[in-house]
Protein backbone atom coordinates (compact mmCIF):
# COMPACT_ATOMS: atom_id res chain seq x y z
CA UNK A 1 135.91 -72.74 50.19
CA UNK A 2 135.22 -68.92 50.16
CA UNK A 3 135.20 -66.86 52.98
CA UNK A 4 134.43 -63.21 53.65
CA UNK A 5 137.54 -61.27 54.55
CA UNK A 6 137.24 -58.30 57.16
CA UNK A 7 139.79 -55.69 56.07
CA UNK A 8 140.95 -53.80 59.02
CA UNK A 9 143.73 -51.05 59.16
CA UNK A 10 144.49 -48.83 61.92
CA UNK A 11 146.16 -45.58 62.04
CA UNK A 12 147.31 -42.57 63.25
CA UNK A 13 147.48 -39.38 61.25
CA UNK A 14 150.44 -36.68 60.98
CA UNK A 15 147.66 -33.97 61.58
CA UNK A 16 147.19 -35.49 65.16
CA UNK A 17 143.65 -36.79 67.13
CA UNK A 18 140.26 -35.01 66.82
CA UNK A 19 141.11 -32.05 64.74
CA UNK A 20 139.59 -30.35 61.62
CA UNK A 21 142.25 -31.98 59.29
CA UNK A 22 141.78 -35.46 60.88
CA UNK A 23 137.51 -35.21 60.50
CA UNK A 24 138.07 -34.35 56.57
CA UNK A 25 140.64 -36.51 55.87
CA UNK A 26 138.03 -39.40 57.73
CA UNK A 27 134.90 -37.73 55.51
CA UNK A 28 136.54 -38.11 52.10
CA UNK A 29 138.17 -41.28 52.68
CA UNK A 30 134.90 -42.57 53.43
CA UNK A 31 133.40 -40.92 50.27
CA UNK A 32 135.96 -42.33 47.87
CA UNK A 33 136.97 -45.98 49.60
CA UNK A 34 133.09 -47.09 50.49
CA UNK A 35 132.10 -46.38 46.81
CA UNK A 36 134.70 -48.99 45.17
CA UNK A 37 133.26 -51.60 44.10
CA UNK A 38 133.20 -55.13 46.27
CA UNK A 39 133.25 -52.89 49.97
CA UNK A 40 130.84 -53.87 52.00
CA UNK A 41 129.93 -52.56 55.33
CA UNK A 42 132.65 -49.67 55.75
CA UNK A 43 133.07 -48.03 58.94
CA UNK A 44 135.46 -45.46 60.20
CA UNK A 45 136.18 -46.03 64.06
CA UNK A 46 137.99 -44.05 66.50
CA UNK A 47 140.20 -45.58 68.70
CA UNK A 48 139.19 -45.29 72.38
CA UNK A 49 141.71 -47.97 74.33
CA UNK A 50 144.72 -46.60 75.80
CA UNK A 51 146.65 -50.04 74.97
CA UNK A 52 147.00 -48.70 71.32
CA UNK A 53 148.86 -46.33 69.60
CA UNK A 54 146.62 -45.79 66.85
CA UNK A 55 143.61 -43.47 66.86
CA UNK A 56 141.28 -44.60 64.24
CA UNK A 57 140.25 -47.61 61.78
CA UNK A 58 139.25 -48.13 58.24
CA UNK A 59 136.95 -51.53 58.41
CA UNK A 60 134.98 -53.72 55.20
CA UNK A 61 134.20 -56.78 54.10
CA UNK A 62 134.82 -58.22 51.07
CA UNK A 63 132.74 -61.14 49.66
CA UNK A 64 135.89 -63.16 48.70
CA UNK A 65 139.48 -62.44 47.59
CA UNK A 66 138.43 -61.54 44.02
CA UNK A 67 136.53 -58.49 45.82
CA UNK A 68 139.61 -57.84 47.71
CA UNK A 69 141.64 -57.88 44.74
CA UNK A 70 139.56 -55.98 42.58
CA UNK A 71 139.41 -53.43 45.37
CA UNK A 72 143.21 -53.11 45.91
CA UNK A 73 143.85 -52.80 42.17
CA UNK A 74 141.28 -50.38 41.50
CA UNK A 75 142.08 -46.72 40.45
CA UNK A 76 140.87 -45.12 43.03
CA UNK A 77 142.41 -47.02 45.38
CA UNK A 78 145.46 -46.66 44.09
CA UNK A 79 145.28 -43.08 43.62
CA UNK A 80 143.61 -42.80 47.62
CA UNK A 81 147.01 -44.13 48.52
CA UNK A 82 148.96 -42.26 46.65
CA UNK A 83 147.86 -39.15 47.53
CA UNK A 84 146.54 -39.26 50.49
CA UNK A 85 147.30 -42.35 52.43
CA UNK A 86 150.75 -42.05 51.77
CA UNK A 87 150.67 -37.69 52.48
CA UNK A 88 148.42 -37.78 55.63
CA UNK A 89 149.48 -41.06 58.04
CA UNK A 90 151.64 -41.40 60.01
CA UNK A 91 152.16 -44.99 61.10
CA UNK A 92 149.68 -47.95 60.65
CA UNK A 93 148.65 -51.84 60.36
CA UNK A 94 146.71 -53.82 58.29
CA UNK A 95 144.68 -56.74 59.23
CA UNK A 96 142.83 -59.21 56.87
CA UNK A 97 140.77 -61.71 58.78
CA UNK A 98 138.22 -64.73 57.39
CA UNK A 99 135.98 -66.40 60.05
CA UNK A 100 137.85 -69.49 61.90
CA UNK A 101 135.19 -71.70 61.79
């Protein structure tokens, strides 16, 4: 059985909370991770609970692991993470979810 997976990570950024450096890094990740092929519905959130020590979120769906895999493998991606993920955050986590029921 397939099932959509919500890919979540949230994160903090070297460059701090609400700054010039944190809305462009948000801007261009959003340019270059929403256009890879298999994301659907990306969002960038901000983080707005003081329970958490992150301050914003990457979220998508992917149709089924094949769209999550194609999206982890592809160039872009790869190259995202290497130069900026990798450069620019801080500390984060990663969440893949599929619907319980």
């Amino acid at each position: 059985m397939s099932s959509n997976i919500k890919h979540m990570v949230t994160f903090s950024l070297h460059g701090g909370k609400d700054t010039p450096a944190a809305e462009a890094f948000l801007k261009e990740s959003t340019k270059e991770l929403s256009t890879i092929p298999g994301v659907q519905q990306f969002e960038v959130l901000r983080q707005v609970s003081s329970k958490n020590e992150y301050d914003y979120a990457f979220s998508m769906i992917f149709e089924n692991q094949k769209a999550y895999d194609t999206y982890n493998d592809h160039p872009v991606h790869q190259n995202y993470v290497a130069t900026r993920w990798l450069k620019e955050v801080s500390h984060f986590q990663e969440i893949d979810l599929i619907s319980y029921t």
